[in-house]
N, C-alpha and C. Protein backbone atom coordinates (compact mmCIF):
# COMPACT_ATOMS: atom_id res chain seq x y z
N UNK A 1 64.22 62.58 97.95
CA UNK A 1 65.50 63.26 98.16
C UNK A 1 65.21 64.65 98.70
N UNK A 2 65.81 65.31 99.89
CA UNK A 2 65.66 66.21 100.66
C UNK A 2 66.69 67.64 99.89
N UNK A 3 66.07 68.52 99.55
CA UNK A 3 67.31 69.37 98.91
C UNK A 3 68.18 70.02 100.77
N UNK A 4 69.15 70.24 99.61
CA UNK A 4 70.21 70.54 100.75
C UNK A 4 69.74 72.30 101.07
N UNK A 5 70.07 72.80 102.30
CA UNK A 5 69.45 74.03 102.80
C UNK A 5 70.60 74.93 102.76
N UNK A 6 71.10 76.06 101.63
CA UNK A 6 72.35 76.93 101.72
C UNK A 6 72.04 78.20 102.86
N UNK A 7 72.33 78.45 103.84
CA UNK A 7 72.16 79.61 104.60
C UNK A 7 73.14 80.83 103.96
N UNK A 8 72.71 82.35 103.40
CA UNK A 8 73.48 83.18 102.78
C UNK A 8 73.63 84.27 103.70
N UNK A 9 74.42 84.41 104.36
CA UNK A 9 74.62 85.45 105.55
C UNK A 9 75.52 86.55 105.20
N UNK A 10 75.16 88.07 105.74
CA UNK A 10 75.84 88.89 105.83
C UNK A 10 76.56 89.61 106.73
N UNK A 11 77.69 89.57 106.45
CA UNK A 11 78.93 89.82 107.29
C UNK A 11 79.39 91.27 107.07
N UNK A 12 80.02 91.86 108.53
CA UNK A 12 80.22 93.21 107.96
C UNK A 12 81.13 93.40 109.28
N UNK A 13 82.81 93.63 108.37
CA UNK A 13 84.01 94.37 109.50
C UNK A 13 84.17 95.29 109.24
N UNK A 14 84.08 96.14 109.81
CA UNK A 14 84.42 97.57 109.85
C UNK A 14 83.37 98.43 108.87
N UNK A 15 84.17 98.68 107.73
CA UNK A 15 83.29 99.16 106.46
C UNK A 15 83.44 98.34 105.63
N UNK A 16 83.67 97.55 105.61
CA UNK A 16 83.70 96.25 104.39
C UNK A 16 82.14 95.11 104.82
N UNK A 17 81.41 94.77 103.40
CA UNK A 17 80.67 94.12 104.23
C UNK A 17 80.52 92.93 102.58
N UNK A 18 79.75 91.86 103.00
CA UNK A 18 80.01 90.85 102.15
C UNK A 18 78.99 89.82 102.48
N UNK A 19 78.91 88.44 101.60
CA UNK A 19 77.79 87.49 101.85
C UNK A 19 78.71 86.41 102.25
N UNK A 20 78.28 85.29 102.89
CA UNK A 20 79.24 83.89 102.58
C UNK A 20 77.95 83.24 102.74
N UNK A 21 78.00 82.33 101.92
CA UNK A 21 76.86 80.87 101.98
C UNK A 21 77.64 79.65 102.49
N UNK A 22 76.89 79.06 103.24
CA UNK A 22 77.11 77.80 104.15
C UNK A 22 75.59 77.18 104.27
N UNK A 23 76.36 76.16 104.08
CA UNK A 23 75.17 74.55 104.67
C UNK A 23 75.21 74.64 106.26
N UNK A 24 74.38 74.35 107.08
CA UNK A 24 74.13 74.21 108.59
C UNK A 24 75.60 72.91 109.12
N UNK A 25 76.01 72.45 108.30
CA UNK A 25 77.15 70.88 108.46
C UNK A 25 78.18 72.13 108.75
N UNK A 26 78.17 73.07 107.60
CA UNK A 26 79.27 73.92 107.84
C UNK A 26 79.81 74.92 108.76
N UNK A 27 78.72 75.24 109.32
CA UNK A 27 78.66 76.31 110.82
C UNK A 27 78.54 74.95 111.93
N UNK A 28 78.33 73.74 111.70
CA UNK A 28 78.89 73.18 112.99
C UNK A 28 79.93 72.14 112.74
N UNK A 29 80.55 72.49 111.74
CA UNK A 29 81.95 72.09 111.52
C UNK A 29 82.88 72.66 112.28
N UNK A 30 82.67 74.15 112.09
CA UNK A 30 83.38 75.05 112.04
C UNK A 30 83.24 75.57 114.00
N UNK A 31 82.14 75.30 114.59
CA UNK A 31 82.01 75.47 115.61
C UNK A 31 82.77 74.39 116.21
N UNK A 32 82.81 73.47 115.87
CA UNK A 32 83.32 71.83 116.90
C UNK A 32 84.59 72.29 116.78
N UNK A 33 85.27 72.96 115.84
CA UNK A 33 86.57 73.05 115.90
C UNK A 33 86.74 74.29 116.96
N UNK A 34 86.05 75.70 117.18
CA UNK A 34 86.40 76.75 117.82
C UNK A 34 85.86 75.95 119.26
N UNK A 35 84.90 75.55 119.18
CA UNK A 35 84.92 74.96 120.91
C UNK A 35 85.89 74.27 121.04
N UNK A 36 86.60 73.12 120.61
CA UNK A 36 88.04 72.41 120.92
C UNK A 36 89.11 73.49 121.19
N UNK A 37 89.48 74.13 119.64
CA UNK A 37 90.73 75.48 120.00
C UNK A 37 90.50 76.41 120.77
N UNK A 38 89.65 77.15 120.25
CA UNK A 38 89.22 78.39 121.70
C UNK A 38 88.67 78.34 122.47
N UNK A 39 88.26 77.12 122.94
CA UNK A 39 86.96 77.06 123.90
C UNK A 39 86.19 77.72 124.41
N UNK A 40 85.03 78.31 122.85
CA UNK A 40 83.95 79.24 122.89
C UNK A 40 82.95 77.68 123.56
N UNK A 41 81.72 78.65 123.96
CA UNK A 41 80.77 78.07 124.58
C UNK A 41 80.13 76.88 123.36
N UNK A 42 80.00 75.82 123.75
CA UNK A 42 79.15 75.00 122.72
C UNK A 42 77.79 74.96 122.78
N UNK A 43 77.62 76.17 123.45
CA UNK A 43 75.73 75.76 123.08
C UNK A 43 75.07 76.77 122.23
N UNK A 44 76.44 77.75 122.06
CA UNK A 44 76.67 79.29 121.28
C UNK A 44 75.70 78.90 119.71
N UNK A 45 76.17 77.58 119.30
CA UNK A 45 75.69 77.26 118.19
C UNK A 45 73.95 77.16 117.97
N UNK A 46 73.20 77.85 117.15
CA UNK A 46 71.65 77.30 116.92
C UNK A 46 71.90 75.61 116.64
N UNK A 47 70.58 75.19 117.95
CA UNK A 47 70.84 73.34 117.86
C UNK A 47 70.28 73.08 116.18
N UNK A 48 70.40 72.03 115.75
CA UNK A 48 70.26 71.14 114.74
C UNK A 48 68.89 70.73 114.71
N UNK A 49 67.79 71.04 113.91
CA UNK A 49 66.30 70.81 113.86
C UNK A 49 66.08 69.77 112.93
N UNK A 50 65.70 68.60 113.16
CA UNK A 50 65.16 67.56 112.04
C UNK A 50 63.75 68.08 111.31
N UNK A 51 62.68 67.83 112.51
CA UNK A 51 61.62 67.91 111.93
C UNK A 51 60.65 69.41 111.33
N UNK A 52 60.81 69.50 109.72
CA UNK A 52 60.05 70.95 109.40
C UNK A 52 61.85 71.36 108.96
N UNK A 53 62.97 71.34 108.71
CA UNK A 53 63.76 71.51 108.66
C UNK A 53 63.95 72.54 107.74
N UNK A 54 63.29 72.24 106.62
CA UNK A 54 62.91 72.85 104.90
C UNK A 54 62.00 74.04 104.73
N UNK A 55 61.14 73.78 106.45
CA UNK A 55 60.16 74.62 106.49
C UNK A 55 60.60 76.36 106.13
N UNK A 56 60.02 76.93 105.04
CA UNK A 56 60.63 78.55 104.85
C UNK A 56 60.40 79.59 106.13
N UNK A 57 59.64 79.34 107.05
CA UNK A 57 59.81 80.23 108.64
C UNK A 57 60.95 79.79 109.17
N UNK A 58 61.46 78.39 109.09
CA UNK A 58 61.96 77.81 110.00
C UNK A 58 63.80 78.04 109.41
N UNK A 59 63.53 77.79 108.14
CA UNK A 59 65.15 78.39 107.48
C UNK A 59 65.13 79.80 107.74
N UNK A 60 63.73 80.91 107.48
CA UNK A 60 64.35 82.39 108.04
C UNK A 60 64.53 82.13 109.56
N UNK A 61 63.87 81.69 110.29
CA UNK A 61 64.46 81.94 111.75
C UNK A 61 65.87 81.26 112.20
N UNK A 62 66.55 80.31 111.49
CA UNK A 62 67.86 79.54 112.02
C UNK A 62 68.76 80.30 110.95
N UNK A 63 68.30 81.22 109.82
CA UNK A 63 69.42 82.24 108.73
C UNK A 63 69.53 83.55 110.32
N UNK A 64 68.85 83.88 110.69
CA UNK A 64 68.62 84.90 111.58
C UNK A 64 70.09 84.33 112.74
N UNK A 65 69.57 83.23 112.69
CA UNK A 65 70.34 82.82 114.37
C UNK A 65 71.44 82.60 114.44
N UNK A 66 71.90 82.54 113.08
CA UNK A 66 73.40 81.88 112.15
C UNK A 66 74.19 83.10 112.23
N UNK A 67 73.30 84.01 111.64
CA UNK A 67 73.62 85.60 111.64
C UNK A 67 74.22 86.23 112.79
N UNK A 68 73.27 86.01 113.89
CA UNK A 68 73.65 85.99 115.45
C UNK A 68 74.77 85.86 115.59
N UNK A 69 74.92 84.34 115.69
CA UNK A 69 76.30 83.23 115.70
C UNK A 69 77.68 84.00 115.54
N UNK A 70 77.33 84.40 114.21
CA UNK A 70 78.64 84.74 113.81
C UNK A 70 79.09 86.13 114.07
N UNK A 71 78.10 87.16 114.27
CA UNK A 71 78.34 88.76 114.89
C UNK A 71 78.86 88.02 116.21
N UNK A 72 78.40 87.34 117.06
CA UNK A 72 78.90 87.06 118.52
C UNK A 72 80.41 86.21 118.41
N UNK A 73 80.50 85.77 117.28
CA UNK A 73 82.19 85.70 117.32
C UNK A 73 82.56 86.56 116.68
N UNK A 74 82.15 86.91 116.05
CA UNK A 74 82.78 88.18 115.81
C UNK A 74 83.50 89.62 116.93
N UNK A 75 82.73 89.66 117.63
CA UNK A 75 82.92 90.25 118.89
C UNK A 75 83.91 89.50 119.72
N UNK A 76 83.73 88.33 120.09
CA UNK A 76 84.66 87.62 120.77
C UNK A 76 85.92 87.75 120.36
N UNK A 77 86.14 87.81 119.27
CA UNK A 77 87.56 87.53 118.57
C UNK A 77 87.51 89.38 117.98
N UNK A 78 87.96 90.30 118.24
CA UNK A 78 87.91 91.73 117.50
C UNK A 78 89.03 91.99 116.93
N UNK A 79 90.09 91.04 117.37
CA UNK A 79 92.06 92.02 116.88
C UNK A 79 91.90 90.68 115.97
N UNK A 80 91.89 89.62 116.17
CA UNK A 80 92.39 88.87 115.44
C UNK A 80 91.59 87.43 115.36
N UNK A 81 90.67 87.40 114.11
CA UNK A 81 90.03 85.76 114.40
C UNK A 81 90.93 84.56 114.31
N UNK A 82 90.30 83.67 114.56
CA UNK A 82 91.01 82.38 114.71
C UNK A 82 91.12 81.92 112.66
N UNK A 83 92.35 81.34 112.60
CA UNK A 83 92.48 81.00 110.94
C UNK A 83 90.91 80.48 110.72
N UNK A 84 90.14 79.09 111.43
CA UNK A 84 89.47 78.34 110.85
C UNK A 84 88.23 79.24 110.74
N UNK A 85 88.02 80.66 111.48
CA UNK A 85 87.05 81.63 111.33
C UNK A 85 87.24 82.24 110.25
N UNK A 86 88.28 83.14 109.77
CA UNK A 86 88.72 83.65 109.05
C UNK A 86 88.61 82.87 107.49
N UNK A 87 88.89 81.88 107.43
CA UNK A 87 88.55 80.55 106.31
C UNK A 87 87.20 80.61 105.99
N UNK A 88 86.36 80.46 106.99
CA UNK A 88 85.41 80.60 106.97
C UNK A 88 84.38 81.50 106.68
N UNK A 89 84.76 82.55 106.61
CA UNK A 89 84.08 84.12 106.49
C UNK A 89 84.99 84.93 105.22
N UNK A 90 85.41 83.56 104.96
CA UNK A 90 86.66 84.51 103.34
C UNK A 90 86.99 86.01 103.80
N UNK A 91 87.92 85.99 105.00
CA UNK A 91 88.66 87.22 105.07
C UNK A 91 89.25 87.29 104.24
N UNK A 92 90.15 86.51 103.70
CA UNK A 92 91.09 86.77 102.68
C UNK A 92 91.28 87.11 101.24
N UNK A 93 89.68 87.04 101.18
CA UNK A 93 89.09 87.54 100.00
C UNK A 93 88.25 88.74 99.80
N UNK A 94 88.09 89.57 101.36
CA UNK A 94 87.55 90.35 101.49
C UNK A 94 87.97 91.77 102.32
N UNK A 95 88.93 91.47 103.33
CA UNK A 95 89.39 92.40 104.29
C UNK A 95 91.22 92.17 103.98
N UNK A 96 91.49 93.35 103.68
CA UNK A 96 93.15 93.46 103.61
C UNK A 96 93.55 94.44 104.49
């Protein structure tokens, strides 16, 4: 049995800054839906690695790229994210 891989990323709007943890299923959940609605780029996403997956270089370098990911929508979207972003990054639990 393969343990499951939590990525814990830090997020930061304005002066508010915060963690959210996500599984890799969950940042390309969440991407398949913003490429359909907003039609951000789909390759924006770090691809999906099978082999070495668990590997601890290989989870810091795709936590790094996740990190990326989400500052670059972040930018994309500045007045107002999309709900399924916002869901996603617990604005609503964090930015009022």
């Amino acid at each position: 049995i393969s343990s499951l891989q939590v990525y814990i990323i830090q997020v930061s709007v304005g002066n508010h800054q915060w963690t959210v943890k996500h599984r890799y299923s969950d940042f390309h959940d969440l991407h398949e839906k913003l490429v359909s609605e907003k039609k951000i780029d789909k390759n924006l996403l770090p691809p999906k690695k099978i082999i070495g997956k668990n590997s601890k270089s290989l989870v810091e370098k795709r936590q790094k790229e996740l990190e990326v990911y989400l500052q670059t929508l972040l930018v994309k979207f500045p007045v107002t994210a999309p709900k399924v972003l916002s869901h996603f990054l617990h604005f609503d639990l964090y930015v009022s």
